[in-house]
N, C-alpha and C. Protein backbone atom coordinates (compact mmCIF):
# COMPACT_ATOMS: atom_id res chain seq x y z
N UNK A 1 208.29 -19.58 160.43
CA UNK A 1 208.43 -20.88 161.06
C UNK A 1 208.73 -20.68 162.54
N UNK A 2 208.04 -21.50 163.50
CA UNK A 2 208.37 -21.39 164.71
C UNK A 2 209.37 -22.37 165.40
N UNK A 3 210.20 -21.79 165.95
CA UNK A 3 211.23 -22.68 166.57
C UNK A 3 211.27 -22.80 167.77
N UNK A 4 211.87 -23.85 168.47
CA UNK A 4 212.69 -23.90 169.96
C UNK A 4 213.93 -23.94 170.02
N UNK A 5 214.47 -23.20 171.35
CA UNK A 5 216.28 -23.60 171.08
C UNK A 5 215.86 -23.86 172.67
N UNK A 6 217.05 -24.98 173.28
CA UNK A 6 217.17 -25.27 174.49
C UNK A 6 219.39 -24.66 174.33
N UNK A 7 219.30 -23.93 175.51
CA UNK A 7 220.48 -23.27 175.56
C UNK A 7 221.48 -23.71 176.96
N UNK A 8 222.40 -24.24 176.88
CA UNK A 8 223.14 -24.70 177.76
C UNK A 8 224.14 -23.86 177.89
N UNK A 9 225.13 -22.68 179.00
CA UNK A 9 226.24 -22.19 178.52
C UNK A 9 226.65 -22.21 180.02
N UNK A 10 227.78 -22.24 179.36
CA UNK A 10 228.91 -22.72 180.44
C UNK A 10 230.18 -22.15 180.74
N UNK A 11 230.13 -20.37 181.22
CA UNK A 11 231.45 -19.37 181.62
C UNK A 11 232.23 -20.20 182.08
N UNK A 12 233.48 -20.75 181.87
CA UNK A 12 234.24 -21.18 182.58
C UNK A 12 235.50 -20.31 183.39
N UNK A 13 235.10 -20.16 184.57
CA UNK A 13 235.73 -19.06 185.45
C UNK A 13 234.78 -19.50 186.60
N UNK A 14 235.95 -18.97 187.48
CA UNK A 14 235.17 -19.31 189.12
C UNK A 14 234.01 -18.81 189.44
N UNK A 15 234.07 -17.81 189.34
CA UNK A 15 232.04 -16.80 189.53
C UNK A 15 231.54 -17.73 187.94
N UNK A 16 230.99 -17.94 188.14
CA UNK A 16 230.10 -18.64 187.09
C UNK A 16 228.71 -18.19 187.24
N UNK A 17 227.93 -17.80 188.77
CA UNK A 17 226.12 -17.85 188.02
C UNK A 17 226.11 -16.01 187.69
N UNK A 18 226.64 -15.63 187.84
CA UNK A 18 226.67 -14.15 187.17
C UNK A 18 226.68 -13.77 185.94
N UNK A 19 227.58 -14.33 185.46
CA UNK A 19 227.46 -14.56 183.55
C UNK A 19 226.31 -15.26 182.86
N UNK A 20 225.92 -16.13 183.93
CA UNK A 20 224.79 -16.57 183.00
C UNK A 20 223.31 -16.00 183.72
N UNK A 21 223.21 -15.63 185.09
CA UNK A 21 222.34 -15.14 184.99
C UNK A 21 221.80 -13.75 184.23
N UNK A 22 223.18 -12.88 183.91
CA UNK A 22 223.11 -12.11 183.11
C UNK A 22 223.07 -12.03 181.90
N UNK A 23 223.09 -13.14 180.86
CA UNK A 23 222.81 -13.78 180.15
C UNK A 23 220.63 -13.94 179.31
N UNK A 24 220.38 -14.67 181.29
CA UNK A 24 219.52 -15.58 181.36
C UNK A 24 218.70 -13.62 181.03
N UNK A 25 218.95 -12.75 182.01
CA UNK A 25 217.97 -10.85 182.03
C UNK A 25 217.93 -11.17 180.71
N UNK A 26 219.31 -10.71 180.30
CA UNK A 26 218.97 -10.10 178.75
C UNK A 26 218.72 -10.70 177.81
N UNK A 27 218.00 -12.13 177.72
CA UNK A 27 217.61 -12.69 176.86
C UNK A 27 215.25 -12.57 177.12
N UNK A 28 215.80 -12.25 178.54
CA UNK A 28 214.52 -11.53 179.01
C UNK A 28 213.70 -10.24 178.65
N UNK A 29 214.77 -9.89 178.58
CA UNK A 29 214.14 -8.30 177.65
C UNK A 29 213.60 -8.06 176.32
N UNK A 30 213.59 -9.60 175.68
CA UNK A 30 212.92 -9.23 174.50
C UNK A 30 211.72 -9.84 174.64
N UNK A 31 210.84 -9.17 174.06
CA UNK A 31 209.33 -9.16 174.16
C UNK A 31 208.75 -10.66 172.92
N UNK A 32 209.65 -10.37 171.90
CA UNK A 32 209.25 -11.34 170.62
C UNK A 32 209.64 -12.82 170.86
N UNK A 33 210.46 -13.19 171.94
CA UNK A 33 210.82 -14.49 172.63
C UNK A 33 210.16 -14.77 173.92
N UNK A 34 210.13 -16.18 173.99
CA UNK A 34 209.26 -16.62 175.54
C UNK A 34 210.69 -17.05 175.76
N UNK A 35 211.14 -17.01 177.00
CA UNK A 35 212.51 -17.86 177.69
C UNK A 35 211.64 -18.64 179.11
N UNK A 36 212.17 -19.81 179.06
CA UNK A 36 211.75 -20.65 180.32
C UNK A 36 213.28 -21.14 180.86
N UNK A 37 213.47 -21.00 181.92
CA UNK A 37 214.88 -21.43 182.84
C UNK A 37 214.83 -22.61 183.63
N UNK A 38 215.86 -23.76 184.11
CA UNK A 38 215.40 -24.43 185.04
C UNK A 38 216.90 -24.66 185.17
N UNK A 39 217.39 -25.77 186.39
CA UNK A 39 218.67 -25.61 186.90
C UNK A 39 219.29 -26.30 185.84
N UNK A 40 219.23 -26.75 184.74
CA UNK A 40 220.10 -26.93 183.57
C UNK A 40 220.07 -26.37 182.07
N UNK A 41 219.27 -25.58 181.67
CA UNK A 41 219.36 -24.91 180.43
C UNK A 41 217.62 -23.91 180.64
N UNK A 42 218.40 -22.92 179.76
CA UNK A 42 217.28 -22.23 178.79
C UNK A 42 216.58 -22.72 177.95
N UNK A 43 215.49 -22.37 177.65
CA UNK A 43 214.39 -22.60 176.30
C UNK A 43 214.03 -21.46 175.89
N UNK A 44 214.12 -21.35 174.85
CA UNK A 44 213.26 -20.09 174.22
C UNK A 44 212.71 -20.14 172.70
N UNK A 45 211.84 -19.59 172.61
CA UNK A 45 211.00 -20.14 171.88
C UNK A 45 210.22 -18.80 170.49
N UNK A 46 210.11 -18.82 169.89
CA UNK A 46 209.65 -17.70 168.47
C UNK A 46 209.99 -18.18 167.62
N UNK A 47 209.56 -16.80 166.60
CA UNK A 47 209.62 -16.98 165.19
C UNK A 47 211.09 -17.68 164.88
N UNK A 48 211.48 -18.53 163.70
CA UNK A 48 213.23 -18.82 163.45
C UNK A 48 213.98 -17.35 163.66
N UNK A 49 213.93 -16.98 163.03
CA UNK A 49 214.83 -15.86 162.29
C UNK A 49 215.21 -14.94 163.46
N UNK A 50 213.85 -14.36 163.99
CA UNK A 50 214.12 -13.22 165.30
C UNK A 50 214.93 -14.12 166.18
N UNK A 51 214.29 -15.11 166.46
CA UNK A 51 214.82 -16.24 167.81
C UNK A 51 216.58 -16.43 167.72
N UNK A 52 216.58 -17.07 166.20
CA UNK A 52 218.56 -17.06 166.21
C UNK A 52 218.93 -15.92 166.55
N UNK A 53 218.52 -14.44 165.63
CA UNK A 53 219.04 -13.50 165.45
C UNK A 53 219.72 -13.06 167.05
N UNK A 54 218.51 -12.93 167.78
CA UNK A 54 218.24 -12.45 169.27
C UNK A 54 219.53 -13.67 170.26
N UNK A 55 219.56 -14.95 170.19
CA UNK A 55 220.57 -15.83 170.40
C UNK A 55 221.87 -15.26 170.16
N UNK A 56 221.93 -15.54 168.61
CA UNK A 56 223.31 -14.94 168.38
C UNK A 56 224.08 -13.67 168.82
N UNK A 57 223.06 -13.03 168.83
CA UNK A 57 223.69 -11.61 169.69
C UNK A 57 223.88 -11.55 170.88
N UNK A 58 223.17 -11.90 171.87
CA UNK A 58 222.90 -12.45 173.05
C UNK A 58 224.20 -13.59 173.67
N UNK A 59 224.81 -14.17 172.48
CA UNK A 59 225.77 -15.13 172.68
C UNK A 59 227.26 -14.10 172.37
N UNK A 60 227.21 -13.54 171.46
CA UNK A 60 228.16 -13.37 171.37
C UNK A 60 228.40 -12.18 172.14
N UNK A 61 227.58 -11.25 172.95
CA UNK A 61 227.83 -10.19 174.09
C UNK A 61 228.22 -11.05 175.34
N UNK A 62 228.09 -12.16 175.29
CA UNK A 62 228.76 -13.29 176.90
C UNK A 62 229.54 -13.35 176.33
N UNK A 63 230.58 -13.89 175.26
CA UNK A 63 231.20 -14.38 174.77
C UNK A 63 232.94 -13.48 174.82
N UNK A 64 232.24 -11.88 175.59
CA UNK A 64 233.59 -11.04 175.74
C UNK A 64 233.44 -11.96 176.58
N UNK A 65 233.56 -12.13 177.29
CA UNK A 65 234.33 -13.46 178.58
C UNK A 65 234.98 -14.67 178.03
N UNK A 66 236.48 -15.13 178.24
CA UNK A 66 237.09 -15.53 177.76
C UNK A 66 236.80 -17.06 178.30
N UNK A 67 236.49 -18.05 177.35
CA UNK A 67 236.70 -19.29 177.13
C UNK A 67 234.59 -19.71 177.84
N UNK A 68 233.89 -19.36 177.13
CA UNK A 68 232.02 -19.05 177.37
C UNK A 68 231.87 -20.30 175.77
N UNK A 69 231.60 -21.48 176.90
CA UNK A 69 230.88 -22.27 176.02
C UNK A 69 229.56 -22.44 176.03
N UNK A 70 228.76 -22.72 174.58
CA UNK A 70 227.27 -22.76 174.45
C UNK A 70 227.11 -24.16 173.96
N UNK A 71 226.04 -24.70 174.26
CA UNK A 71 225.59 -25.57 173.81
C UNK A 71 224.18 -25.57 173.14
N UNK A 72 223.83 -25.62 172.08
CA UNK A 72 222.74 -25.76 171.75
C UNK A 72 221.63 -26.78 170.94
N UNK A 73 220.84 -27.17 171.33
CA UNK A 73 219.76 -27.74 170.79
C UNK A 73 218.42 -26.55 170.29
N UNK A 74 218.26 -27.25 168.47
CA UNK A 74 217.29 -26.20 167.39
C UNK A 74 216.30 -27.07 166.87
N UNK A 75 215.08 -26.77 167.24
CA UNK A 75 213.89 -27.29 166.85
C UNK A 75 212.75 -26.89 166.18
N UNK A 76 212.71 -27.01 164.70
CA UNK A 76 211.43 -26.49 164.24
C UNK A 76 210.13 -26.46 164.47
N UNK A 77 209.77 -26.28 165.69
CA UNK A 77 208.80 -26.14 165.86
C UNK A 77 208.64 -25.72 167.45
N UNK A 78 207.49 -24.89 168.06
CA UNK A 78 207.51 -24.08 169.19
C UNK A 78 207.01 -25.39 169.94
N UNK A 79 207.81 -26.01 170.78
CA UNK A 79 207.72 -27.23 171.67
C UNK A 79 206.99 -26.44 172.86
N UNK A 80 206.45 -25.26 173.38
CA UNK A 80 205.82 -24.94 174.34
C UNK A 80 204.50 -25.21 173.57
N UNK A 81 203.80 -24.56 172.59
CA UNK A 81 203.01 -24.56 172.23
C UNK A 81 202.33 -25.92 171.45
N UNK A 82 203.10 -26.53 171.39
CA UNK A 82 202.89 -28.04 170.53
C UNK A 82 204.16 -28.99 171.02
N UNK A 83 203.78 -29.31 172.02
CA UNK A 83 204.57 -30.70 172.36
C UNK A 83 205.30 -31.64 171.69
N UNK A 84 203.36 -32.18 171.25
CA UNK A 84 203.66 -33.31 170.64
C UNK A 84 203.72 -33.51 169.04
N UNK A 85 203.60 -32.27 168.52
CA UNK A 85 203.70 -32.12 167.03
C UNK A 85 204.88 -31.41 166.02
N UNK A 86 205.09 -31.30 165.02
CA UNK A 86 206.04 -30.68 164.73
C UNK A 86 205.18 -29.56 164.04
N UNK A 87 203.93 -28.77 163.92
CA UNK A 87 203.47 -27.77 163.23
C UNK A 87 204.52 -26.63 163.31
């Protein structure tokens, strides 16, 4: 099944775009996800399973930083590739 997640996170600490742009790399480095960025959240987009898996890990390596909120929105279906459908 193909999914979308739109990813909102929010280091709370004074340097703030460092954590998330470091975040934003290493969610870059995987080949089996598309990530799209813009000045308010991530998208990324694959198979379910790899996509959480790759999230969750990805979240919880920011997450040594004390008080790293996420927000997320999960969509069955790859909203890059199909907009307007839920295939």
């Amino acid at each position: 099944m193909k999914a979308s997640v739109e990813i909102s996170y929010y280091p709370l600490k004074e340097e703030f775009i460092p954590p998330i742009q470091s975040f934003i790399d290493r969610l870059n480095t995987y080949s089996e996800i598309r990530v799209e960025t813009n000045g308010m959240s991530s998208q990324v987009f694959g198979e379910y399973e790899v996509l959480m898996a790759i999230v969750t890990k990805e979240m919880k390596a920011a997450m040594a930083l004390p008080y790293s909120i996420f927000v997320l929105k999960v969509i069955n279906a790859d909203l890059q590739i199909h907009p307007n459908t839920h295939e």
